[in-house]
PDB file of N, CA and C in Angstrom:
ATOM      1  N   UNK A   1      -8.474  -0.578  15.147  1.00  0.00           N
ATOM      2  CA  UNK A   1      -8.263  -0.264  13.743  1.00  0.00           C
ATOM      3  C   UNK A   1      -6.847   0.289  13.576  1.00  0.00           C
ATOM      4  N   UNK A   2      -6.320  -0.201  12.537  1.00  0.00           N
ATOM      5  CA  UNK A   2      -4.860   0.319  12.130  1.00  0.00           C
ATOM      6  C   UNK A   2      -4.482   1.385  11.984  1.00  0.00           C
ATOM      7  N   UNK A   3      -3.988   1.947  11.700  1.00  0.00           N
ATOM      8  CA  UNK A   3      -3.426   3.377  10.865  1.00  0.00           C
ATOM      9  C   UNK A   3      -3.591   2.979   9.515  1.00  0.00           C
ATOM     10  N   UNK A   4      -3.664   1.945   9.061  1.00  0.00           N
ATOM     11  CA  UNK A   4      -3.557   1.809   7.682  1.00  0.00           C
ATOM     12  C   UNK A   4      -4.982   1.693   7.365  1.00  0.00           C
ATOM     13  N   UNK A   5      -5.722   0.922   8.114  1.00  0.00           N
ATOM     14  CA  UNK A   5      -7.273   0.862   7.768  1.00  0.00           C
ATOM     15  C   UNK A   5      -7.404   2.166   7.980  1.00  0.00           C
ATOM     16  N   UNK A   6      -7.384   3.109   8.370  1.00  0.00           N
ATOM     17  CA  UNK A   6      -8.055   4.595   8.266  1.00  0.00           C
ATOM     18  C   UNK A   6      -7.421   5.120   7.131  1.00  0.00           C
ATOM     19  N   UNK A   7      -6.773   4.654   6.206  1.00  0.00           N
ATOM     20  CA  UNK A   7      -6.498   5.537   5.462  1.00  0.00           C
ATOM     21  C   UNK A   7      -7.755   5.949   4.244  1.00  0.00           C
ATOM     22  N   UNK A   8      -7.716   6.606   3.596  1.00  0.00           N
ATOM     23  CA  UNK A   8      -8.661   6.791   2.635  1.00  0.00           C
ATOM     24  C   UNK A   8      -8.224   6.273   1.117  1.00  0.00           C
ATOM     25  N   UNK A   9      -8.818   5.805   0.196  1.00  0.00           N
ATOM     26  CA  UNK A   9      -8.258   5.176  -1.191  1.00  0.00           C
ATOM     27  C   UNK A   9      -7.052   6.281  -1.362  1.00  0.00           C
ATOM     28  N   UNK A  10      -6.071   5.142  -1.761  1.00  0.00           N
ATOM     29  CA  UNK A  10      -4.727   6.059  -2.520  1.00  0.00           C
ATOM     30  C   UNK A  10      -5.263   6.925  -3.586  1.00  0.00           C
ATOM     31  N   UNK A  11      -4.077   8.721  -3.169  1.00  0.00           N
ATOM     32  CA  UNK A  11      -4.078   8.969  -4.359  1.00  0.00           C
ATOM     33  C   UNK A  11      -2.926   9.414  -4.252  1.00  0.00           C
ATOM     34  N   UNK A  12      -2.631  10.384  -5.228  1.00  0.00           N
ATOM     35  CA  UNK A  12      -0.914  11.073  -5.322  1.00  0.00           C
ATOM     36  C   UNK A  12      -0.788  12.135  -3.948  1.00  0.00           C
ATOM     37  N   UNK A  13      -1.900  13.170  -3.380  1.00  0.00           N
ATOM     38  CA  UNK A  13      -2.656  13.565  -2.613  1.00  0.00           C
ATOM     39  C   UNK A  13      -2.500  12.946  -1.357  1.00  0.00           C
ATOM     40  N   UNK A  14      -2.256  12.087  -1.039  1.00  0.00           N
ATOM     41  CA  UNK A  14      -2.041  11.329   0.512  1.00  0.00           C
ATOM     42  C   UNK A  14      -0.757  10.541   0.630  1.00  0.00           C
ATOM     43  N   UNK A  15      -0.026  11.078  -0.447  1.00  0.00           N
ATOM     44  CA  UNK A  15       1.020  10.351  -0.131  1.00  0.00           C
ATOM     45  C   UNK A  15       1.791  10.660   1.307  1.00  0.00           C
ATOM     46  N   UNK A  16       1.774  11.933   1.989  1.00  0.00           N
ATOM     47  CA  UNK A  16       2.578  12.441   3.487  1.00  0.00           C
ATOM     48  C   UNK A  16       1.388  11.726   4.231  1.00  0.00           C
ATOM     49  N   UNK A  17      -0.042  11.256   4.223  1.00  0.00           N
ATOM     50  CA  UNK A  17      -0.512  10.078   5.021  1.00  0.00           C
ATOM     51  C   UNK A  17      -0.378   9.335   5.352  1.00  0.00           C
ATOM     52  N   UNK A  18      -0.130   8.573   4.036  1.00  0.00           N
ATOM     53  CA  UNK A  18       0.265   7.349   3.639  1.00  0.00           C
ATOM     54  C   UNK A  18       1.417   6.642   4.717  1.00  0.00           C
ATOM     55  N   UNK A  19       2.440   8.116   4.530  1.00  0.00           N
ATOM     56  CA  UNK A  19       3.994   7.793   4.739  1.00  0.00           C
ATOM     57  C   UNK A  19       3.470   7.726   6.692  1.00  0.00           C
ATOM     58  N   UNK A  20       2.791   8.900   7.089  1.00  0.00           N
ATOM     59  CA  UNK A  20       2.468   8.993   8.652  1.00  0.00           C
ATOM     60  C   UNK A  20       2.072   7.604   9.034  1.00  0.00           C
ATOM     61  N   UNK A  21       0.952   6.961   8.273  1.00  0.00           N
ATOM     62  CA  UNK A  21       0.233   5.821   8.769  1.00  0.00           C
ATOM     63  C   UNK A  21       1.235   5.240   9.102  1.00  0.00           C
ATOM     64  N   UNK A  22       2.453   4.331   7.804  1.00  0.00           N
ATOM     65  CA  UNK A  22       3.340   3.958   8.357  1.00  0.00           C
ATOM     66  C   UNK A  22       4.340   4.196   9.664  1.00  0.00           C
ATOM     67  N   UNK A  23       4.499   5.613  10.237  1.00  0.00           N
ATOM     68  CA  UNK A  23       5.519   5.840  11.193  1.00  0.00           C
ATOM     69  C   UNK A  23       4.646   5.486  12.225  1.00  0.00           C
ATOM     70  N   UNK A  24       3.426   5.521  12.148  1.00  0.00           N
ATOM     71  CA  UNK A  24       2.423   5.090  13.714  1.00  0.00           C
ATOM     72  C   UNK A  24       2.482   3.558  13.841  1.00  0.00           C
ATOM     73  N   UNK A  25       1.958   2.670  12.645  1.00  0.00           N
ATOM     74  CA  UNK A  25       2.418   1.468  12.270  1.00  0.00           C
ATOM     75  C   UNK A  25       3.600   1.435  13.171  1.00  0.00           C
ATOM     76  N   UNK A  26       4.745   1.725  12.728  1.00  0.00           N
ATOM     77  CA  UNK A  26       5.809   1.227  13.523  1.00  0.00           C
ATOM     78  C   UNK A  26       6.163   1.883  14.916  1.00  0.00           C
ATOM     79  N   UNK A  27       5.627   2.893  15.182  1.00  0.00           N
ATOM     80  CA  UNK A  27       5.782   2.914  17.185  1.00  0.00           C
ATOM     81  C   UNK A  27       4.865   2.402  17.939  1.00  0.00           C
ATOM     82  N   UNK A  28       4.127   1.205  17.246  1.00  0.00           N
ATOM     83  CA  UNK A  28       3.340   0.463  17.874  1.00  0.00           C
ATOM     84  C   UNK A  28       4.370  -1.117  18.882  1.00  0.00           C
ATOM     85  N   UNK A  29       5.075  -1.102  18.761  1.00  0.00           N
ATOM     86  CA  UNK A  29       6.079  -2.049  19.235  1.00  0.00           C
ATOM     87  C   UNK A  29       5.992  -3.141  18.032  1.00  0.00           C
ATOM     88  N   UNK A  30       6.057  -3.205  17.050  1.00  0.00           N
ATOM     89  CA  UNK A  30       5.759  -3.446  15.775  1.00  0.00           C
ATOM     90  C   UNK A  30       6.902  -4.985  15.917  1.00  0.00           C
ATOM     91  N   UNK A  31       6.670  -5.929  14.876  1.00  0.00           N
ATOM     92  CA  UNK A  31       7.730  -7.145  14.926  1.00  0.00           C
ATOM     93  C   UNK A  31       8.054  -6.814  13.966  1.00  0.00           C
ATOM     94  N   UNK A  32       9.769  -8.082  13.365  1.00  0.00           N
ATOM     95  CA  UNK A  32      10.363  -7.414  12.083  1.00  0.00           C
ATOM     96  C   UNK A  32       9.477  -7.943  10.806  1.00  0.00           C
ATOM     97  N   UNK A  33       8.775  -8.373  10.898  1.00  0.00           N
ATOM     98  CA  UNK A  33       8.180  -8.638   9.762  1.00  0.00           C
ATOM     99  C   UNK A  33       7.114  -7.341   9.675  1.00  0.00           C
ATOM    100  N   UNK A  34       6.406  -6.850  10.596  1.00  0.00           N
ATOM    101  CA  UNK A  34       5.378  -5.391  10.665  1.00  0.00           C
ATOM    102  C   UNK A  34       6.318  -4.097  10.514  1.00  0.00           C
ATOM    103  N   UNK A  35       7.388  -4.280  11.063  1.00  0.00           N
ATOM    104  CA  UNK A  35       8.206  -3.617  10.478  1.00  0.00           C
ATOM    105  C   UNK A  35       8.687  -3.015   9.184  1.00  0.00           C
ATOM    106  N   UNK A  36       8.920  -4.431   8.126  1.00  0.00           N
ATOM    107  CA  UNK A  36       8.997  -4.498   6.865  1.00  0.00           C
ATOM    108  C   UNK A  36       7.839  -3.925   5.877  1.00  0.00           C
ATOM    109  N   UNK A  37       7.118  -4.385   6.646  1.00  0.00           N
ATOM    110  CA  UNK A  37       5.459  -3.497   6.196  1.00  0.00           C
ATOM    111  C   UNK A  37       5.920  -2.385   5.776  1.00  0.00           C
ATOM    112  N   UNK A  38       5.959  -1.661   7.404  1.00  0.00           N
ATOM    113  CA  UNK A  38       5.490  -0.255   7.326  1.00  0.00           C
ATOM    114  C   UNK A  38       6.842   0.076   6.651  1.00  0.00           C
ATOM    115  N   UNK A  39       7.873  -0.162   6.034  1.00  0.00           N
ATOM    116  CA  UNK A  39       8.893   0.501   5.535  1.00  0.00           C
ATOM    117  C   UNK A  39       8.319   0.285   3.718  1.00  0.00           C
ATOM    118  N   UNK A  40       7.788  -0.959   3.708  1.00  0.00           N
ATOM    119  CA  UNK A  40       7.261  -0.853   2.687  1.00  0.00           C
ATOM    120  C   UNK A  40       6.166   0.438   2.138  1.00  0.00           C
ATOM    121  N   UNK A  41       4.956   0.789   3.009  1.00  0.00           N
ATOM    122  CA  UNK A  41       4.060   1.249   3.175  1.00  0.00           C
ATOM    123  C   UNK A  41       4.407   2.905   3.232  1.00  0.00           C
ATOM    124  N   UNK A  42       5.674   2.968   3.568  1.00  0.00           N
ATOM    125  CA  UNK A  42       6.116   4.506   3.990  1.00  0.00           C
ATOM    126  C   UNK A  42       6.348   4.525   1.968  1.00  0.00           C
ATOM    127  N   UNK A  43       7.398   3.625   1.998  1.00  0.00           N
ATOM    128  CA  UNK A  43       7.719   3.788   0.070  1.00  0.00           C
ATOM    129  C   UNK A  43       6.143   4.200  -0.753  1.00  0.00           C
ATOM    130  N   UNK A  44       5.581   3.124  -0.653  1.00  0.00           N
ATOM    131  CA  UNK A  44       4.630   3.433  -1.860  1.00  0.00           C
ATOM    132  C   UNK A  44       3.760   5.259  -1.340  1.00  0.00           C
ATOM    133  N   UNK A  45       4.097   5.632  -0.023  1.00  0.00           N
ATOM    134  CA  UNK A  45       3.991   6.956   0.295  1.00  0.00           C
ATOM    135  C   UNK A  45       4.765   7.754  -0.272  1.00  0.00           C
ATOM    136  N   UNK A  46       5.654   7.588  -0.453  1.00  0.00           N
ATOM    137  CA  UNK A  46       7.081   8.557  -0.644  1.00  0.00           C
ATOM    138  C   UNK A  46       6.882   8.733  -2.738  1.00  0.00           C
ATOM    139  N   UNK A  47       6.401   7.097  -2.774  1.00  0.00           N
ATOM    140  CA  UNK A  47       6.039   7.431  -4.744  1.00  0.00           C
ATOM    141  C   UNK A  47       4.716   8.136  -4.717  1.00  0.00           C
ATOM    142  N   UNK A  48       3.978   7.695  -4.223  1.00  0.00           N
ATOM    143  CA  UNK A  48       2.833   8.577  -4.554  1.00  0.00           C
ATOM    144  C   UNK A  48       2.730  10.106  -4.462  1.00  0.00           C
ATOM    145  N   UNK A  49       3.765  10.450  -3.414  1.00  0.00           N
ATOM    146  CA  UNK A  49       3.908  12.057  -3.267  1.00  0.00           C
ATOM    147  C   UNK A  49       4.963  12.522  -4.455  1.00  0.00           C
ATOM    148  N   UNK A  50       5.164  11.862  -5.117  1.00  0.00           N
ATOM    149  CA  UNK A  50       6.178  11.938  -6.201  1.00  0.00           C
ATOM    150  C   UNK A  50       5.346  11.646  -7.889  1.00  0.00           C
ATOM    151  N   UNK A  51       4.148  11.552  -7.296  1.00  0.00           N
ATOM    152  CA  UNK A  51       3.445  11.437  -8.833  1.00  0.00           C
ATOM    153  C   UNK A  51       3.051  13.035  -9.010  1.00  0.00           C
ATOM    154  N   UNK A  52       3.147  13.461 -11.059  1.00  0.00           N
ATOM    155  CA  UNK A  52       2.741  14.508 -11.254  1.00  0.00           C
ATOM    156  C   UNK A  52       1.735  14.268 -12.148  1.00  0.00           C
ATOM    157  N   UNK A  53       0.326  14.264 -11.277  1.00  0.00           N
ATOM    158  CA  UNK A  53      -1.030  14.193 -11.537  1.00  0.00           C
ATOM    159  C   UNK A  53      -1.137  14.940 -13.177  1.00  0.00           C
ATOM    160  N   UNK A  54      -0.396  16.000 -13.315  1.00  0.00           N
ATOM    161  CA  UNK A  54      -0.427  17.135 -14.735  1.00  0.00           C
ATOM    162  C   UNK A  54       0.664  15.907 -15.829  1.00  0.00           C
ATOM    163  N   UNK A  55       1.426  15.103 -15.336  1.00  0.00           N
ATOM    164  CA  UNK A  55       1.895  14.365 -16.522  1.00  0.00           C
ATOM    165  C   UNK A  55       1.440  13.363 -17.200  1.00  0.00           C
ATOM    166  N   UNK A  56       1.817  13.317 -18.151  1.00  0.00           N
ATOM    167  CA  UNK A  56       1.383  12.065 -19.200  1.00  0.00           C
ATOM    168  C   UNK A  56       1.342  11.177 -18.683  1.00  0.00           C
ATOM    169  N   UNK A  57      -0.048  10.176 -18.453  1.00  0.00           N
ATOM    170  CA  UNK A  57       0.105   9.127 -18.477  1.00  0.00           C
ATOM    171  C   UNK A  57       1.289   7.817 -18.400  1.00  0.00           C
ATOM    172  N   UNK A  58       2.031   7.757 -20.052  1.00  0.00           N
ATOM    173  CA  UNK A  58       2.953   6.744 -19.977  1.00  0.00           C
ATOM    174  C   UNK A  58       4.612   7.264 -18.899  1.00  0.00           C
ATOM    175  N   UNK A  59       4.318   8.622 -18.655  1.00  0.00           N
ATOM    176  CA  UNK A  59       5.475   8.781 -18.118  1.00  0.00           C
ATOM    177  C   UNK A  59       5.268   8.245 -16.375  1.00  0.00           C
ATOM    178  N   UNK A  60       4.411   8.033 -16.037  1.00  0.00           N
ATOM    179  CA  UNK A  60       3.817   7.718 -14.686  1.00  0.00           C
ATOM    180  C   UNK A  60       3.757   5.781 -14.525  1.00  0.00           C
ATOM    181  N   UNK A  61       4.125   5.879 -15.952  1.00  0.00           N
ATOM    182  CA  UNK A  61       4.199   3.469 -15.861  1.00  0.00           C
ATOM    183  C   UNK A  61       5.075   3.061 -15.026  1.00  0.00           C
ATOM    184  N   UNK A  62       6.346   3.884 -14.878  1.00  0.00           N
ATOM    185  CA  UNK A  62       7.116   2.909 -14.094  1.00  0.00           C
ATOM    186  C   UNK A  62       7.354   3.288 -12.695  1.00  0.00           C
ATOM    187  N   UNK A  63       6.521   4.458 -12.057  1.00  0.00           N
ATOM    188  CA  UNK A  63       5.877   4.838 -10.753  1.00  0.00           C
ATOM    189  C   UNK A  63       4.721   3.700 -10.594  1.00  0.00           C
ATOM    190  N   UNK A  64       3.885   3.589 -11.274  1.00  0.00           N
ATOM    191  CA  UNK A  64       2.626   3.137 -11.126  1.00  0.00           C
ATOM    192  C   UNK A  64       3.305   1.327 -10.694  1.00  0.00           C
ATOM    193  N   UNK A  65       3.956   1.258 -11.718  1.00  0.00           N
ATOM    194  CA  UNK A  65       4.316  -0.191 -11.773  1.00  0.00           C
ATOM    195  C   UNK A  65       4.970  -0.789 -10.594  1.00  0.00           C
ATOM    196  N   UNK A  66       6.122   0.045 -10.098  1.00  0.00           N
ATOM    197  CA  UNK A  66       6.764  -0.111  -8.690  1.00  0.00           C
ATOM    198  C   UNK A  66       5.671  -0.169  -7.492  1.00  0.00           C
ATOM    199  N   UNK A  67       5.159   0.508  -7.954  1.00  0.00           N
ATOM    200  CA  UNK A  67       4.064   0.759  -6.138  1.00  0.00           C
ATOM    201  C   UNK A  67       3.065  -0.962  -6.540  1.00  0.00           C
ATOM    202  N   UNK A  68       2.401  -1.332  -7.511  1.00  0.00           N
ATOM    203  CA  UNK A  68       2.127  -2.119  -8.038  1.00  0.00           C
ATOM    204  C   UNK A  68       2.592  -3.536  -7.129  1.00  0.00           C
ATOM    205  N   UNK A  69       3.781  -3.101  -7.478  1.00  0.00           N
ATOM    206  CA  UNK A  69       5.156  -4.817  -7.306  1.00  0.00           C
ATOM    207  C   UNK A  69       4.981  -4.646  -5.880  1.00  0.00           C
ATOM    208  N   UNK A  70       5.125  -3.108  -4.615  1.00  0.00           N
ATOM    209  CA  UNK A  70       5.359  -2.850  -3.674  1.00  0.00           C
ATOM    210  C   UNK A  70       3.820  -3.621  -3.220  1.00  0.00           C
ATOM    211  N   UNK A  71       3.079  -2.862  -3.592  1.00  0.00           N
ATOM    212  CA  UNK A  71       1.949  -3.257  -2.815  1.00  0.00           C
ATOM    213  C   UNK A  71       1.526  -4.978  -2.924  1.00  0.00           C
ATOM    214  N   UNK A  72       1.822  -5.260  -3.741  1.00  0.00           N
ATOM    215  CA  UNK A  72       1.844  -7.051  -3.734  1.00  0.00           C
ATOM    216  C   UNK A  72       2.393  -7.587  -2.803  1.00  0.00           C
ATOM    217  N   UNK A  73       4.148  -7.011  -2.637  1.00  0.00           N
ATOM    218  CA  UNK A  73       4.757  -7.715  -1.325  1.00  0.00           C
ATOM    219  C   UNK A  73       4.321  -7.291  -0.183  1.00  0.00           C
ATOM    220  N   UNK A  74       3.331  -5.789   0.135  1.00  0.00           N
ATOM    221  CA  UNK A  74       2.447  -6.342   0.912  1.00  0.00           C
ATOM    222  C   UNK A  74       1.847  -7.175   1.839  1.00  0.00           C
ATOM    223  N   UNK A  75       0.978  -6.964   0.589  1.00  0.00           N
ATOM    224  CA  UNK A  75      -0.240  -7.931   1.041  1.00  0.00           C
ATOM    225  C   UNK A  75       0.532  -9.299   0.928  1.00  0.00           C
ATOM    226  N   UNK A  76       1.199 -10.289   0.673  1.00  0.00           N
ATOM    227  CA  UNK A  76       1.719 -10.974   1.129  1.00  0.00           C
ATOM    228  C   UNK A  76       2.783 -10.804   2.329  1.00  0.00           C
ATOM    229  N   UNK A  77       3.137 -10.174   2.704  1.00  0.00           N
ATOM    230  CA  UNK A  77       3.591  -9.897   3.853  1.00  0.00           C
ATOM    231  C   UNK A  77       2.522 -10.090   4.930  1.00  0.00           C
ATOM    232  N   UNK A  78       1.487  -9.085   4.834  1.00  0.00           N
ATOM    233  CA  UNK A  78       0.419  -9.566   5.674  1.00  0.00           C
ATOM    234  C   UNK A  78      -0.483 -10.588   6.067  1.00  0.00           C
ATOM    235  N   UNK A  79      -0.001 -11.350   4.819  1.00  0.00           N
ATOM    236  CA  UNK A  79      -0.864 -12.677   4.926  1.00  0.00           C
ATOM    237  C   UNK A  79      -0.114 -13.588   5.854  1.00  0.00           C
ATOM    238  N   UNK A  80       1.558 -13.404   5.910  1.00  0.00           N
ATOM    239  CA  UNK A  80       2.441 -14.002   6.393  1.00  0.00           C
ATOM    240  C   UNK A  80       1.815 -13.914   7.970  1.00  0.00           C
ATOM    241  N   UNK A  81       1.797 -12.457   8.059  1.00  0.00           N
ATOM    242  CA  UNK A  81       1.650 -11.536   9.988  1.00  0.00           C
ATOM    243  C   UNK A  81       0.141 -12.712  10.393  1.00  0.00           C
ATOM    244  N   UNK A  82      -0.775 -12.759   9.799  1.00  0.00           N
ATOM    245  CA  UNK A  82      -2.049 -12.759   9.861  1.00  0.00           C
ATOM    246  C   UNK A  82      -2.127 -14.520   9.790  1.00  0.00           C
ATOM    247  N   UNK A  83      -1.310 -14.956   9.035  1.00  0.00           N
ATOM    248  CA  UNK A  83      -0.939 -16.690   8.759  1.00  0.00           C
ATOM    249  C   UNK A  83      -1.959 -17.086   8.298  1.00  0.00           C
ATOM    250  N   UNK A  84      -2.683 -16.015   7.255  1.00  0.00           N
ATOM    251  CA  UNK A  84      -3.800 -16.636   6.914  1.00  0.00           C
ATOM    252  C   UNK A  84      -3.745 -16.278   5.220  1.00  0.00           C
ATOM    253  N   UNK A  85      -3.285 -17.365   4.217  1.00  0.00           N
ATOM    254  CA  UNK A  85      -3.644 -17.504   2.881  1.00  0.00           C
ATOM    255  C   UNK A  85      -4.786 -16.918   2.350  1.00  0.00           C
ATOM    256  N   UNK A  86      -5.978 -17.400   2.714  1.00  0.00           N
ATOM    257  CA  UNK A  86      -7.273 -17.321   2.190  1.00  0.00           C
ATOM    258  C   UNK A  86      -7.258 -15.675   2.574  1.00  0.00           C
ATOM    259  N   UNK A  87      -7.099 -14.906   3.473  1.00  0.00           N
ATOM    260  CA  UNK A  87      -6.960 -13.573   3.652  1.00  0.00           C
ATOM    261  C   UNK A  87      -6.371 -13.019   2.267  1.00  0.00           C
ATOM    262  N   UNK A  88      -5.044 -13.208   2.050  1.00  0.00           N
ATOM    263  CA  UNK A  88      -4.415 -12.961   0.670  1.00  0.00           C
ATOM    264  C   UNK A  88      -5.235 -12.757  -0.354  1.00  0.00           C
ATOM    265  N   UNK A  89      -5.848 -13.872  -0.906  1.00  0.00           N
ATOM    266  CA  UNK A  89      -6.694 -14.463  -1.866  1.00  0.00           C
ATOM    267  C   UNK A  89      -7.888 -13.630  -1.665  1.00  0.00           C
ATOM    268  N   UNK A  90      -8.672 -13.003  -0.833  1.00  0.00           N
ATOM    269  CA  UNK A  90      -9.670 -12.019  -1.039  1.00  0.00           C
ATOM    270  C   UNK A  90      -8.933 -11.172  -0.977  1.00  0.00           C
ATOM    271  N   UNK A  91      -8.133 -10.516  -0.281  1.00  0.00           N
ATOM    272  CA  UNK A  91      -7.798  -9.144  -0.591  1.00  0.00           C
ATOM    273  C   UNK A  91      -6.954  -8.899  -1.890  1.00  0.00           C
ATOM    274  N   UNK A  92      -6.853  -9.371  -2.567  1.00  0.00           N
ATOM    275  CA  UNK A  92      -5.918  -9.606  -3.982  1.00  0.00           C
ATOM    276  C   UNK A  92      -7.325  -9.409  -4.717  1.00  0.00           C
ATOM    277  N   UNK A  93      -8.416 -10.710  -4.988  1.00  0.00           N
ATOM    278  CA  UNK A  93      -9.527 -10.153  -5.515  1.00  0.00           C
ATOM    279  C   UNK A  93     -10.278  -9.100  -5.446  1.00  0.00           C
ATOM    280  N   UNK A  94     -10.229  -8.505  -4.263  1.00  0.00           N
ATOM    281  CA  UNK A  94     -10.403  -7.502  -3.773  1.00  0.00           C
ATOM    282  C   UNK A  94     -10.342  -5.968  -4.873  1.00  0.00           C
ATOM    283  N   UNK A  95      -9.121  -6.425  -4.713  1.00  0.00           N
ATOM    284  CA  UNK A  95      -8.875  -5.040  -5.154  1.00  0.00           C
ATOM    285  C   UNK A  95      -8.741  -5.508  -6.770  1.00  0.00           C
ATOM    286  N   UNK A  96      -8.732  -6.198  -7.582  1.00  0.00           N
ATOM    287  CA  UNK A  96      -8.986  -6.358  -8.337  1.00  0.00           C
ATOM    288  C   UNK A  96     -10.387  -5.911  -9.467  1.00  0.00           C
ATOM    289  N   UNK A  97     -11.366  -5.879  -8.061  1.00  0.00           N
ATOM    290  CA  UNK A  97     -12.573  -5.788  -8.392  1.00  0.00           C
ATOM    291  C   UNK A  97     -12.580  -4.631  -8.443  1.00  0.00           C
ATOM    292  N   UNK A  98     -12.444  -3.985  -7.718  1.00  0.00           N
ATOM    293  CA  UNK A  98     -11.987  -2.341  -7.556  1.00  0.00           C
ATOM    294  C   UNK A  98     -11.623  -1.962  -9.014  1.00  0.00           C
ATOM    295  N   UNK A  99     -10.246  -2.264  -8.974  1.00  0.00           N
ATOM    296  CA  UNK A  99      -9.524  -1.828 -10.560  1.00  0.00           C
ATOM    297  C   UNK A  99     -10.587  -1.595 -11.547  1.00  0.00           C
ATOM    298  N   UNK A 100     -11.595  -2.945 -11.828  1.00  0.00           N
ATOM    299  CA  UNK A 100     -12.121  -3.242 -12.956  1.00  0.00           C
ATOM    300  C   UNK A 100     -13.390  -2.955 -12.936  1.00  0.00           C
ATOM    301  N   UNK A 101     -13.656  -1.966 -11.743  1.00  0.00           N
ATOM    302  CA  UNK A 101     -15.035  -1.545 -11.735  1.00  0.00           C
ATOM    303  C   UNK A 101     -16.123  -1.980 -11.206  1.00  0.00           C
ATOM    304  N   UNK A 102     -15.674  -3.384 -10.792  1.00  0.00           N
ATOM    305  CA  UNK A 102     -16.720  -4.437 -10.593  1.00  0.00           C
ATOM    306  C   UNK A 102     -17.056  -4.411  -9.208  1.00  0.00           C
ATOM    307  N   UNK A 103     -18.335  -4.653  -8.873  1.00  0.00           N
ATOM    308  CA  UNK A 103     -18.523  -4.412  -7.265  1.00  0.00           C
ATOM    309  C   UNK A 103     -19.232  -5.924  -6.898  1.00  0.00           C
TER     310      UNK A 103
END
């Protein structure tokens, strides 16, 4: 299991996790594409420890939105590592379902 599979659902709250998972991620002898990951993976750590849970809503859109864009390149990134499309394609629905409540 990854460092990243142990993580627990994002919140603003795990963002110094988040960011750890990534640094273990990469002293794994990591390639440059797992690499790119976890530099990715450290970011959407570094925003999430940067969200203020006490602010407004719309002031949090263009945090929310970046990690958003981040986490897309992702999971396509991983689909790349993994060479598997159809992987993509559920984990995209995936979390979709999540979002919208739907189980």
């Amino acid at each position: 299991m990854s460092a990243y599979e142990r993580l627990a659902p994002l919140r603003p709250e795990l963002g110094a996790a988040v960011q750890r998972a990534a640094v273990e991620e990469q002293r794994t002898g990591v390639d440059a594409e797992r690499e790119l990951i976890a530099q990715m993976v450290w970011g959407i750590g570094e925003r999430l420890a940067g969200i203020d849970t006490e602010a407004p809503p719309a002031s949090l859109q263009h945090a929310l939105v970046q990690m958003a864009v981040e986490a897309g390149e992702i999971l396509l990134a991983a689909g790349r590592v993994l060479a598997d499309p159809a992987w993509v394609l559920d984990e995209a629905n995936e979390a979709l379902r999540e979002l919208g409540g739907v189980r």
